[in-house]
N, C-alpha and C. Protein backbone atom coordinates (compact mmCIF):
# COMPACT_ATOMS: atom_id res chain seq x y z
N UNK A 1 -71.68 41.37 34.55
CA UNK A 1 -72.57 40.31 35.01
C UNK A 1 -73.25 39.67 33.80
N UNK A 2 -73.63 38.51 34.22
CA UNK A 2 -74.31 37.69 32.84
C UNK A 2 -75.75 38.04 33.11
N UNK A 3 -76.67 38.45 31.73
CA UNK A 3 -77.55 39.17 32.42
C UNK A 3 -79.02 38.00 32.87
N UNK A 4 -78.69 36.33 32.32
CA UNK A 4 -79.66 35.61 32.63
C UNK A 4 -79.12 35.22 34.27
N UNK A 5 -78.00 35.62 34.71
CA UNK A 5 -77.77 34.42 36.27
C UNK A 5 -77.07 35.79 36.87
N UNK A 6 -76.60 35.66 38.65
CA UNK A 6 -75.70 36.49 38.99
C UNK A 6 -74.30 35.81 38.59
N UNK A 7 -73.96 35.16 37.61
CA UNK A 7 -72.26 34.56 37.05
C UNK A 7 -72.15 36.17 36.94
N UNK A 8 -70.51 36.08 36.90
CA UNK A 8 -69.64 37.27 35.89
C UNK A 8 -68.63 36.55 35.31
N UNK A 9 -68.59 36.39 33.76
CA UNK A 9 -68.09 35.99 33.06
C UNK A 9 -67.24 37.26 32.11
N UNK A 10 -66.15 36.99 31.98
CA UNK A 10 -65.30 37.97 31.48
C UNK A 10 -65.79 38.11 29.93
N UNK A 11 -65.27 39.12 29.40
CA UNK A 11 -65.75 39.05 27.82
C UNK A 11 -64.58 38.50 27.08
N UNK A 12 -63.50 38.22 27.75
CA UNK A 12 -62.49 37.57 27.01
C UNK A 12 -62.23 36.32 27.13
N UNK A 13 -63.21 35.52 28.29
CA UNK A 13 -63.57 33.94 28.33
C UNK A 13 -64.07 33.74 27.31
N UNK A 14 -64.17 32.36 27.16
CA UNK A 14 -64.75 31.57 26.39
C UNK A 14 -65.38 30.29 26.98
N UNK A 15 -66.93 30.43 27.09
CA UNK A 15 -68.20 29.44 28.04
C UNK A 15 -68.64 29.04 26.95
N UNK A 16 -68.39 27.43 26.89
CA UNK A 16 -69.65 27.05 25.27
C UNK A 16 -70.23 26.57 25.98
N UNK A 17 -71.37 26.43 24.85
CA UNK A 17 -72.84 25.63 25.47
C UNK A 17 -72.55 24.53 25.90
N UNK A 18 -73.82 24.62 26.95
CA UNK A 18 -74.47 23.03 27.49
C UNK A 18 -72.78 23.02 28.30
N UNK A 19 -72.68 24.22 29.07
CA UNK A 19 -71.84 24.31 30.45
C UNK A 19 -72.81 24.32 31.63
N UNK A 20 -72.99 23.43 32.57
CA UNK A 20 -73.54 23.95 33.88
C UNK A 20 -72.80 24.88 34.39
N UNK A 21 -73.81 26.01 35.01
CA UNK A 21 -72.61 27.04 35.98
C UNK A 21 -73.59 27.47 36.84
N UNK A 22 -73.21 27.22 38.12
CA UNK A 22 -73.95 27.82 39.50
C UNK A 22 -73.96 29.29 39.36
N UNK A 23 -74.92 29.38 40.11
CA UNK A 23 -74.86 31.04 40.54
C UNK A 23 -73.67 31.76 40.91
N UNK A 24 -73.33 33.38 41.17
CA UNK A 24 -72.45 33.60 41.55
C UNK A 24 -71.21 33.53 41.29
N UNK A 25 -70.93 32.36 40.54
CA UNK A 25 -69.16 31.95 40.04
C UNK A 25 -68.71 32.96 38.71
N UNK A 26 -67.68 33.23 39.36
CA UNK A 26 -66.65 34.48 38.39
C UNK A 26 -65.94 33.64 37.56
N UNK A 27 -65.63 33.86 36.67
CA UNK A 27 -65.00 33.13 35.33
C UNK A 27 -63.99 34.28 34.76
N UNK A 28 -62.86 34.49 34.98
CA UNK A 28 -62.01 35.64 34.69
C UNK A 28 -61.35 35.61 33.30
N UNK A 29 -60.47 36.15 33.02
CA UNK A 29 -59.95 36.65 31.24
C UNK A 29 -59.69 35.50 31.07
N UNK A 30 -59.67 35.05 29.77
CA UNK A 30 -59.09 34.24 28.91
C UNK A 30 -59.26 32.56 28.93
N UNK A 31 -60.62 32.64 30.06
CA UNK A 31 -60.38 30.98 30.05
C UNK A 31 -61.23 30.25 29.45
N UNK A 32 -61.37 29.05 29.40
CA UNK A 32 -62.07 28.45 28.19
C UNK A 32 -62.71 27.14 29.33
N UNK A 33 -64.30 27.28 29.08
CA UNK A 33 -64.66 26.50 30.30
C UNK A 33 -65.43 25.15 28.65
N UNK A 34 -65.06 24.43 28.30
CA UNK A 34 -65.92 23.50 27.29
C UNK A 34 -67.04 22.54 27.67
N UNK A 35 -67.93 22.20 26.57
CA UNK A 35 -69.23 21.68 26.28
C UNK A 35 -69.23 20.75 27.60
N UNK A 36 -69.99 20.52 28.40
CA UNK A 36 -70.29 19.31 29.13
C UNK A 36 -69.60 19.24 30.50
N UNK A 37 -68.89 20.48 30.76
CA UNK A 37 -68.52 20.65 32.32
C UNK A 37 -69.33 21.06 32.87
N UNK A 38 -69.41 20.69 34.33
CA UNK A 38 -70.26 21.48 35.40
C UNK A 38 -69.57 22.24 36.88
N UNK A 39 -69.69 23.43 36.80
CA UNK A 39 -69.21 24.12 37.50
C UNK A 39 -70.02 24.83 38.64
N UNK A 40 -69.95 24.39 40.11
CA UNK A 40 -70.78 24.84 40.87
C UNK A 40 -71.06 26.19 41.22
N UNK A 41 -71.62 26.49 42.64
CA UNK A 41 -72.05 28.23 42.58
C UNK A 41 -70.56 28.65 43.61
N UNK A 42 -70.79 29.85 43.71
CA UNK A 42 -69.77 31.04 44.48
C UNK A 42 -68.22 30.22 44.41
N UNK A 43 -67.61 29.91 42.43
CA UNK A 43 -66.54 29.64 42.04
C UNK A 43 -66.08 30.78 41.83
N UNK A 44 -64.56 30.54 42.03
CA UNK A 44 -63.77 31.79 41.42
C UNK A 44 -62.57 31.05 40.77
N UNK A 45 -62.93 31.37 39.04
CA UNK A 45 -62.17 30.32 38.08
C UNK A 45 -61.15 32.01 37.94
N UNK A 46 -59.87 31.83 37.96
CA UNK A 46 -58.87 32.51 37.65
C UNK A 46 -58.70 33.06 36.05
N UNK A 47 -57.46 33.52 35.87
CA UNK A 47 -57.11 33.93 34.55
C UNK A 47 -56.66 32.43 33.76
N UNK A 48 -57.09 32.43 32.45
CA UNK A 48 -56.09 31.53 31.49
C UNK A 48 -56.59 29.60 32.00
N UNK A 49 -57.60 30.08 32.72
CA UNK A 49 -58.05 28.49 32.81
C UNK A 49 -58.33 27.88 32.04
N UNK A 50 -58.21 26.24 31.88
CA UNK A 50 -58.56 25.27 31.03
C UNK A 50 -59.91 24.59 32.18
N UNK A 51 -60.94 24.39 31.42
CA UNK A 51 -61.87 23.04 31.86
C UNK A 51 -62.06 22.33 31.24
N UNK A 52 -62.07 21.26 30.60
CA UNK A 52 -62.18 20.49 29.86
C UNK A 52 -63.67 20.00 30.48
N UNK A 53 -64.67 19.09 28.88
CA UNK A 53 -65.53 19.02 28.76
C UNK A 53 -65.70 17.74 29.98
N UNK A 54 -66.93 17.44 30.59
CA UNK A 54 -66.97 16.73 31.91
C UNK A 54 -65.89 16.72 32.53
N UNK A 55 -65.94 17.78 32.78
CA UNK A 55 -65.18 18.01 34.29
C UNK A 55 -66.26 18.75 35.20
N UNK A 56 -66.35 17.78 36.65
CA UNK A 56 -67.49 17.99 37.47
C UNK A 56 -66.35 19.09 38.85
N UNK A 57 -67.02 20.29 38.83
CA UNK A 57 -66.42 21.62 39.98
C UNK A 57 -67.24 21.21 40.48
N UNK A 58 -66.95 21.40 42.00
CA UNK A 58 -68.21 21.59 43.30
C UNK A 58 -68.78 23.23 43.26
N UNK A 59 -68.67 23.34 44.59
CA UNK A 59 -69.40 24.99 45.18
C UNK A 59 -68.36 25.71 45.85
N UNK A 60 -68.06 26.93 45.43
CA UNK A 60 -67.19 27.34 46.44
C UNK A 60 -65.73 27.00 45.90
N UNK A 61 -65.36 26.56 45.09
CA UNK A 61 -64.42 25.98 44.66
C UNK A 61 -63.71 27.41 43.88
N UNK A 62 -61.87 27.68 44.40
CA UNK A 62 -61.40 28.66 44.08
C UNK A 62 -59.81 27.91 42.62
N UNK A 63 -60.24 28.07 41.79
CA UNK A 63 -59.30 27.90 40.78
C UNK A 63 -57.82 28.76 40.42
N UNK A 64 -56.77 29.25 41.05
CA UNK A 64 -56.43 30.12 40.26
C UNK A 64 -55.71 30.15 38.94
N UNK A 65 -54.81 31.30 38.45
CA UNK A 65 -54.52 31.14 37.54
C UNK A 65 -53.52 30.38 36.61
N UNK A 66 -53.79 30.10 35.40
CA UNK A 66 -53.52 29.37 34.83
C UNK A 66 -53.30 27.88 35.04
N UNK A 67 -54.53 27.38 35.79
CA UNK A 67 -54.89 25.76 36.17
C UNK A 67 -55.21 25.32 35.16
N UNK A 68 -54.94 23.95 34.64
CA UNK A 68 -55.41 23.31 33.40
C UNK A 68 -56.00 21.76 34.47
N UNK A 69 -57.54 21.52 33.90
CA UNK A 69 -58.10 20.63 34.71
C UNK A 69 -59.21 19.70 33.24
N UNK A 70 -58.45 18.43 33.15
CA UNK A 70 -58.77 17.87 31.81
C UNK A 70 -59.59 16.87 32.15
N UNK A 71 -60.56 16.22 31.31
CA UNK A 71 -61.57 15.66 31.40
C UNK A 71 -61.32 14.35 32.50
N UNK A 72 -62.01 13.80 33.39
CA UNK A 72 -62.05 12.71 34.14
C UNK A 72 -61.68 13.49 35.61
N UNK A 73 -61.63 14.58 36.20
CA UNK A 73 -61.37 15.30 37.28
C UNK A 73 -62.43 15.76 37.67
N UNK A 74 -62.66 15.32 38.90
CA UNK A 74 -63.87 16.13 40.02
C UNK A 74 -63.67 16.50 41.20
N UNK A 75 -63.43 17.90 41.69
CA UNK A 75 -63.16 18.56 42.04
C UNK A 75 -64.47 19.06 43.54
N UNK A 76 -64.71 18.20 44.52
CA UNK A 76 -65.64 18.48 45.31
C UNK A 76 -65.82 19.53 46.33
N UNK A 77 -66.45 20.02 47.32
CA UNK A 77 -66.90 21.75 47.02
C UNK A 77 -65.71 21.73 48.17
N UNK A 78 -65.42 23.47 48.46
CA UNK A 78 -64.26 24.14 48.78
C UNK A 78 -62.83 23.73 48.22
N UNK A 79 -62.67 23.27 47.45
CA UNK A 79 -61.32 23.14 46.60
C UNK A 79 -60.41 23.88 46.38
N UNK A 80 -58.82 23.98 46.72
CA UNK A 80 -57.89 25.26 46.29
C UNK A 80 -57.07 24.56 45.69
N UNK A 81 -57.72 25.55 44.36
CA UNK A 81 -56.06 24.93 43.30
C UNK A 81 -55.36 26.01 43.10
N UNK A 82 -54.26 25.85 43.48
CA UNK A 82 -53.36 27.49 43.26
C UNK A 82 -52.64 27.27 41.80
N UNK A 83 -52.09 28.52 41.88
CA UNK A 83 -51.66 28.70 40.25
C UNK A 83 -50.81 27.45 39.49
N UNK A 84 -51.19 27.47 37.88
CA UNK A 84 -50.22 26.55 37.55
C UNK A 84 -50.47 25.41 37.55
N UNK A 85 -51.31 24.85 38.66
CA UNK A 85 -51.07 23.50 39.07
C UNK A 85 -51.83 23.14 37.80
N UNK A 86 -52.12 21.37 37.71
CA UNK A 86 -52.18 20.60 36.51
C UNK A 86 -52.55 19.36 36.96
N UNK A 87 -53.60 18.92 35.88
CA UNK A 87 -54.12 17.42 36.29
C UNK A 87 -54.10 16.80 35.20
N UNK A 88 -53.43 16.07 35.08
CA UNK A 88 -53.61 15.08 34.26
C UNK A 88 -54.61 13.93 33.69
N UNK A 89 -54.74 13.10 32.53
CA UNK A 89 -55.73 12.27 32.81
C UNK A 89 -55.32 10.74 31.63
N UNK A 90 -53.84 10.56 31.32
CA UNK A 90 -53.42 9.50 30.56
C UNK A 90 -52.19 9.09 30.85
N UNK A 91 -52.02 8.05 31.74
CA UNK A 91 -50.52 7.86 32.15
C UNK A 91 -49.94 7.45 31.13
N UNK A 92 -49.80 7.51 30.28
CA UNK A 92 -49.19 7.25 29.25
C UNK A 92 -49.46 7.58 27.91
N UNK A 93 -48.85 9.15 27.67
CA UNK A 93 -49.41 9.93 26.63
C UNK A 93 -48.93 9.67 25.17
N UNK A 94 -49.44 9.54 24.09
CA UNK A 94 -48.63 9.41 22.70
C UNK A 94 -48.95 10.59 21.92
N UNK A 95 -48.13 10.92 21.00
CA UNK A 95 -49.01 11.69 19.98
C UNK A 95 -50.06 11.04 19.07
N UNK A 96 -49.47 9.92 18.40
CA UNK A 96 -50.06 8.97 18.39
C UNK A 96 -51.08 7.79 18.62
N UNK A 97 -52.01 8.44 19.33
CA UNK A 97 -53.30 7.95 20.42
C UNK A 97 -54.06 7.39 19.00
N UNK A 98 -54.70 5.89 19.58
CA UNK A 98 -56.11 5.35 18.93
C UNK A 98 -57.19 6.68 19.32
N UNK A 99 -57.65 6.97 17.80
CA UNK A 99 -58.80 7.70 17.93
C UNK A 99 -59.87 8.18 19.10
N UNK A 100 -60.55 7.30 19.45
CA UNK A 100 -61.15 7.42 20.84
C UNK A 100 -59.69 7.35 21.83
N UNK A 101 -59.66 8.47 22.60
CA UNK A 101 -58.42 8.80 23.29
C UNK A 101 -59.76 8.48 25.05
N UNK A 102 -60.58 9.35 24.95
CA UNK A 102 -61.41 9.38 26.74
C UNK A 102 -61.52 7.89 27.19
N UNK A 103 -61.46 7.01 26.62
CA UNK A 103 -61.89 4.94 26.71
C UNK A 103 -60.47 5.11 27.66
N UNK A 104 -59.13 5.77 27.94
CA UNK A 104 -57.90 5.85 28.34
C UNK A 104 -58.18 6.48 29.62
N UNK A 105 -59.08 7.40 29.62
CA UNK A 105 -59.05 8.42 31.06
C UNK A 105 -58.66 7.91 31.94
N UNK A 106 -58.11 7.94 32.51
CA UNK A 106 -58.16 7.36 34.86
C UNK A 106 -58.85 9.13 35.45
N UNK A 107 -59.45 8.57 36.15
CA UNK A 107 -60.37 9.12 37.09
C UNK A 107 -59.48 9.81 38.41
N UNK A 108 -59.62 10.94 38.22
CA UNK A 108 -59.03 11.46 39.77
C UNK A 108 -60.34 12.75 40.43
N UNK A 109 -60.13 12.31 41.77
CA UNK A 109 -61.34 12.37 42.68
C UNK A 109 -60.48 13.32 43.42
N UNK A 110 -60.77 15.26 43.98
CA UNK A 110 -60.27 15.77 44.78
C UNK A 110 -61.30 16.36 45.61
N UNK A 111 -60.95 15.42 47.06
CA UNK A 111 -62.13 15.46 48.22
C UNK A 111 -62.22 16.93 48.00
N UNK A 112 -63.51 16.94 49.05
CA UNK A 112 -63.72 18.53 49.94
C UNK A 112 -62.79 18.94 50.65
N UNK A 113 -62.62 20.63 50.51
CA UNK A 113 -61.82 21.00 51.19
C UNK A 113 -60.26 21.08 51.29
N UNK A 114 -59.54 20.31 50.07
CA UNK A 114 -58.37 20.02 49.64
C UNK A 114 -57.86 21.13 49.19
N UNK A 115 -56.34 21.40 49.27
CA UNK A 115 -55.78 22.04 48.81
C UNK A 115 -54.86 21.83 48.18
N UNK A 116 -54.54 22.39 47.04
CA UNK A 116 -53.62 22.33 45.65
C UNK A 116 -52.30 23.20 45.53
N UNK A 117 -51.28 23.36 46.42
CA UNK A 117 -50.40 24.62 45.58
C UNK A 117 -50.18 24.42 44.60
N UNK A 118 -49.22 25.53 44.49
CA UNK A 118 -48.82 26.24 43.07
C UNK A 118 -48.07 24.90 42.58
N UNK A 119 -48.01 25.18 40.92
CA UNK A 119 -47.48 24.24 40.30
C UNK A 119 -46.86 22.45 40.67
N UNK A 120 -47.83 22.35 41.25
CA UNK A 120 -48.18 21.00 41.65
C UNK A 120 -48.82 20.61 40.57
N UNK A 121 -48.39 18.75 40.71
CA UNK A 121 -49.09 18.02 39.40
C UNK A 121 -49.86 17.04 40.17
N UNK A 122 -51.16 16.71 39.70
CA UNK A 122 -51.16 15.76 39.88
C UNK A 122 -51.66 14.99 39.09
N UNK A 123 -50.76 13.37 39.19
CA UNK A 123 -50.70 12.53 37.95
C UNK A 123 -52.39 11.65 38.59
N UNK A 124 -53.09 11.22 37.46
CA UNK A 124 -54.31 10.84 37.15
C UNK A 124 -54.39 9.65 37.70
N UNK A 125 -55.70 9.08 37.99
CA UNK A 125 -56.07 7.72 38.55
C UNK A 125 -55.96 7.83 40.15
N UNK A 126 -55.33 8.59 40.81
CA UNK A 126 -55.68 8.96 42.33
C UNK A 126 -56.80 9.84 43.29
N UNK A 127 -57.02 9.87 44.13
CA UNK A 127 -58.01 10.51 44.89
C UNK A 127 -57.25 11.52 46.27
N UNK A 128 -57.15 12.39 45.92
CA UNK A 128 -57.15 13.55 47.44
C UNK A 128 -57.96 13.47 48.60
N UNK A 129 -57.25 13.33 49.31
CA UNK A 129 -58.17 13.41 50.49
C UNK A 129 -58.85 14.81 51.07
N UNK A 130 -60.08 14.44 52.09
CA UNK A 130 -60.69 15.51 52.55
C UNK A 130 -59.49 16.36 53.50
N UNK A 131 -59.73 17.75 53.08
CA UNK A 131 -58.15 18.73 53.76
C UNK A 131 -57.55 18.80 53.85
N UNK A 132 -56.75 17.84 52.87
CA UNK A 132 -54.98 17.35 52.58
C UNK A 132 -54.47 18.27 51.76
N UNK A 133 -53.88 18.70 52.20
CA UNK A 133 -52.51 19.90 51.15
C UNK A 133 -51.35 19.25 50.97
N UNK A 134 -51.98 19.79 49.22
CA UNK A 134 -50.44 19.55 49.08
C UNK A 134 -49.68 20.39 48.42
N UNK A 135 -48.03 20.44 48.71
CA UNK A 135 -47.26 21.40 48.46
C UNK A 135 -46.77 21.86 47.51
N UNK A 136 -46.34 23.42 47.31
CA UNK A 136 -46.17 24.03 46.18
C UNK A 136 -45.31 23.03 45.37
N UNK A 137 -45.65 23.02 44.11
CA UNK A 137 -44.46 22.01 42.63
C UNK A 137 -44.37 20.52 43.34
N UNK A 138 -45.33 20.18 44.33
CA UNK A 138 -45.29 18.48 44.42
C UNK A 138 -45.90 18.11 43.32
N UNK A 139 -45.47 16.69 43.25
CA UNK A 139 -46.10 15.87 42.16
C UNK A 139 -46.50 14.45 42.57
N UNK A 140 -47.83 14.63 42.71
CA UNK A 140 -48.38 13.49 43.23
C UNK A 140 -48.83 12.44 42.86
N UNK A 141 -48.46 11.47 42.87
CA UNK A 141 -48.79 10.17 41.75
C UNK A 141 -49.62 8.50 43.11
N UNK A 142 -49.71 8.87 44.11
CA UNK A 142 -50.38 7.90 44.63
C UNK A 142 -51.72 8.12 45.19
N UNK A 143 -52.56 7.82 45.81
CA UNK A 143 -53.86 8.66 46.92
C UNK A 143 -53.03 8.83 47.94
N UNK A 144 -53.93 10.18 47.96
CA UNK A 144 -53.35 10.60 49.60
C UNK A 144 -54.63 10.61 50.32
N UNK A 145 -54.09 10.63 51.82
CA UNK A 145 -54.56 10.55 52.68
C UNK A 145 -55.80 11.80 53.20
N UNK A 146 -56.97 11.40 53.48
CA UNK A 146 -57.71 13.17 54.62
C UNK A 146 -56.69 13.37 55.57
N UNK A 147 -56.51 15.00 55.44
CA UNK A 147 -55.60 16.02 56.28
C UNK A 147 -54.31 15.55 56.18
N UNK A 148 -54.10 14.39 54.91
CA UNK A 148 -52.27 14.47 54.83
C UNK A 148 -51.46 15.73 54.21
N UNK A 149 -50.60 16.15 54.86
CA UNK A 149 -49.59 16.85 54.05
C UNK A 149 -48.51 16.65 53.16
N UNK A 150 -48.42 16.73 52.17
CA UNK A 150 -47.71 16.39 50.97
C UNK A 150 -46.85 17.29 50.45
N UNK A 151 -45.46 16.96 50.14
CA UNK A 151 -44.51 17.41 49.41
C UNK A 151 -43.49 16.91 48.73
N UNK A 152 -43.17 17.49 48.14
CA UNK A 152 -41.84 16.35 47.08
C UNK A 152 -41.89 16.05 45.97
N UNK A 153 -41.28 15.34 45.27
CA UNK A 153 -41.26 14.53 43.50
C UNK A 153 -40.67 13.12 44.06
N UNK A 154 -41.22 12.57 43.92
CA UNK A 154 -42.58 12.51 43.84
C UNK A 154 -43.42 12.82 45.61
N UNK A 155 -44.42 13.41 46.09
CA UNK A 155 -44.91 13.73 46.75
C UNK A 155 -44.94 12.63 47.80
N UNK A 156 -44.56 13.25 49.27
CA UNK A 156 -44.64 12.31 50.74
C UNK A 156 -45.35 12.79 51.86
N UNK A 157 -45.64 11.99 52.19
CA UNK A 157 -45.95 12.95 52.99
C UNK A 157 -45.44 13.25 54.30
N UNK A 158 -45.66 14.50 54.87
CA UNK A 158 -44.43 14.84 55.58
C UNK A 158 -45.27 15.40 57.27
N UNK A 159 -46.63 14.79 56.97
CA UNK A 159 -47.33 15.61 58.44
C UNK A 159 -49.17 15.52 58.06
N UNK A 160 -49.38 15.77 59.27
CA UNK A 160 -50.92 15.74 59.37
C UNK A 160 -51.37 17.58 59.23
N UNK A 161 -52.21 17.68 58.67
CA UNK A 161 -52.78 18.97 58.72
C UNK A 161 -54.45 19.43 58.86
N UNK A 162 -54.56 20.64 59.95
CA UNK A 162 -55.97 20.80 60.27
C UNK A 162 -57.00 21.19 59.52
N UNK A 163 -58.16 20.72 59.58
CA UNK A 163 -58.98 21.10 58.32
C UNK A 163 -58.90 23.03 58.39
N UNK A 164 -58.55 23.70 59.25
CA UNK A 164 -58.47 25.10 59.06
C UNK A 164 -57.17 25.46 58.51
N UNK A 165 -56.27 25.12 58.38
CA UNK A 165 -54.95 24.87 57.26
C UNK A 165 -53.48 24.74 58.30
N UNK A 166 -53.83 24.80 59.66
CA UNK A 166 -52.79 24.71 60.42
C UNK A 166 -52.08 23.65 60.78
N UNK A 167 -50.28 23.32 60.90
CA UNK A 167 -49.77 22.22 60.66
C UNK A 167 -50.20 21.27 61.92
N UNK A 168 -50.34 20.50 61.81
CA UNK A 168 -50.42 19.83 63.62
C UNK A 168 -49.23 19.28 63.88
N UNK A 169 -48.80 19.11 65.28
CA UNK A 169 -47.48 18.87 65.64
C UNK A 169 -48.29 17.18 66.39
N UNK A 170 -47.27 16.55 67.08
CA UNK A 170 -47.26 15.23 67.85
C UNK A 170 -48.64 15.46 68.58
N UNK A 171 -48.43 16.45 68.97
CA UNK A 171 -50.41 16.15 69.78
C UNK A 171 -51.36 16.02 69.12
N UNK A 172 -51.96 16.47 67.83
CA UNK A 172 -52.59 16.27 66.52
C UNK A 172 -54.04 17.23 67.65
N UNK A 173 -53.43 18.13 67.97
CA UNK A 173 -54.42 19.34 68.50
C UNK A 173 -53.98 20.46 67.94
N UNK A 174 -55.27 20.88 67.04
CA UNK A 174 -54.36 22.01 66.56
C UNK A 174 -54.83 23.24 66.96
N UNK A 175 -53.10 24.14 66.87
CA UNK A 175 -52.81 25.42 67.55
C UNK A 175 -53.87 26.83 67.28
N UNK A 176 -54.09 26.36 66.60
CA UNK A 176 -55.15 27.57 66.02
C UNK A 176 -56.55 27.46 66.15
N UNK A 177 -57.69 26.17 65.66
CA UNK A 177 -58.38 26.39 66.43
C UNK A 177 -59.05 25.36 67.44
N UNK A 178 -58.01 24.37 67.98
CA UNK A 178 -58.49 23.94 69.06
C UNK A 178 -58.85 22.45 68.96
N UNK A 179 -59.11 22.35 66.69
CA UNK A 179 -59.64 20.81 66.68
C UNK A 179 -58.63 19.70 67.36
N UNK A 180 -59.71 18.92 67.98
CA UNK A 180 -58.44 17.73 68.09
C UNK A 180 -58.24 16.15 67.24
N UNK A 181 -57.76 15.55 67.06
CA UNK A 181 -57.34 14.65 66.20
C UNK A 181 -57.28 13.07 66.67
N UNK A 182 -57.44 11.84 66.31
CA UNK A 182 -57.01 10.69 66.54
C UNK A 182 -56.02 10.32 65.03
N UNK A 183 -54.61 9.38 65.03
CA UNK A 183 -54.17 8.88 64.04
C UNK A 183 -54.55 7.51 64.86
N UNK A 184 -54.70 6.69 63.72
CA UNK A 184 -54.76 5.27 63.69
C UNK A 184 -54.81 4.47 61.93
N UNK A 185 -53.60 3.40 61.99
CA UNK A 185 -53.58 2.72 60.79
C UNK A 185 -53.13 3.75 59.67
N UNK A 186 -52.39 4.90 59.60
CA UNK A 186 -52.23 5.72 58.67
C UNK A 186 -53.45 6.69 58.69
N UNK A 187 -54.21 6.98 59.19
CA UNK A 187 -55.55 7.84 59.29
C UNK A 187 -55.95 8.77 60.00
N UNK A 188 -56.46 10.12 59.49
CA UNK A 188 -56.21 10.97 60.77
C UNK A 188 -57.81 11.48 60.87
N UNK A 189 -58.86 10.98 62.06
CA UNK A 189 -59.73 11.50 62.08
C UNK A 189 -60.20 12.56 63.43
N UNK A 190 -61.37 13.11 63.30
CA UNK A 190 -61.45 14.09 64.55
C UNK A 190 -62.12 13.70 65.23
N UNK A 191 -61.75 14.39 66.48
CA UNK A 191 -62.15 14.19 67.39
C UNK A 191 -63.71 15.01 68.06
N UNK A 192 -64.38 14.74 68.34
CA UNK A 192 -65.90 15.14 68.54
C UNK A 192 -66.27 15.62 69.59
């Protein structure tokens, strides 16, 4: 345990200063959280993570291992990034970059509640929607939709899904717990 907060920070991380970090959030071996990120409370950052400096975590937000999440990514609370996966933040990388490289960033926004599989990419300048999963090694390069399901290279989507993670079929009631759904115009909202 860290002995100023309830964090547990591994001794083989690496937290530099002038990191925000909520209460509670575990920070496991080997990862490197840098200057100017903020990371909310009851996180669980995996093995071998990257944060790059301003990068804004919500609460609750589960990282696993070996996620690399580079500056211009915000990540809003309940977030699942499963292993591997990767965010990008320069559609068009050089070795060769003009000095000031961040003036380049695109901005990617991953709602509440979203989910990330494994080795999924996603390419920069888009926004996730609230409870949209997307699928293991997709690579997502447009916005997606709240509660779209996504898969592919490049990523489609292939279905609506319930904010409790269950697929919904043609009735957009889902089997598990009961929410029910309206689509309209590409949009899937609930029903009240």
């Amino acid at each position: 345990m860290n002995e100023r907060t309830s964090n547990y920070i591994h001794q083989s991380a690496c937290v530099d200063d002038h990191v925000v970090l909520g209460e509670r959030t575990k920070i496991w071996h080997f990862t490197h959280v840098q200057s100017g990120a903020e990371v909310g409370s009851d996180c669980n950052i995996g093995q071998n993570v990257y944060i790059a400096g301003n990068v804004k975590i919500g609460d609750h937000v589960k990282i696993q291992n070996n996620v690399s999440i580079y500056e211009g990514v915000t990540l809003e609370d309940y977030v699942f990034c499963g292993p591997s996966c990767v965010f990008t933040n320069v559609k068009t990388p050089r070795c060769r970059f003009p000095q000031n490289k961040s003036e380049f960033y695109l901005k990617t926004l991953v709602r509440e509640g979203a989910s990330i599989g494994a080795n999924a990419t996603i390419v920069c300048g888009h926004e996730i929607g609230r409870n949209a999963f997307i699928a293991a090694g997709a690579v997502v390069t447009e916005n997606v939709p709240d509660y779209a399901l996504m898969a592919g290279v490049p990523a489609r989507q292939i279905g609506w899904i319930c904010g409790c993670g269950k697929r919904l079929d043609e009735s957009l009631i889902c089997g598990q717990c009961g929410q029910r759904y309206s689509a309209e115009n590409g949009t899937l909202k609930k029903v009240e």
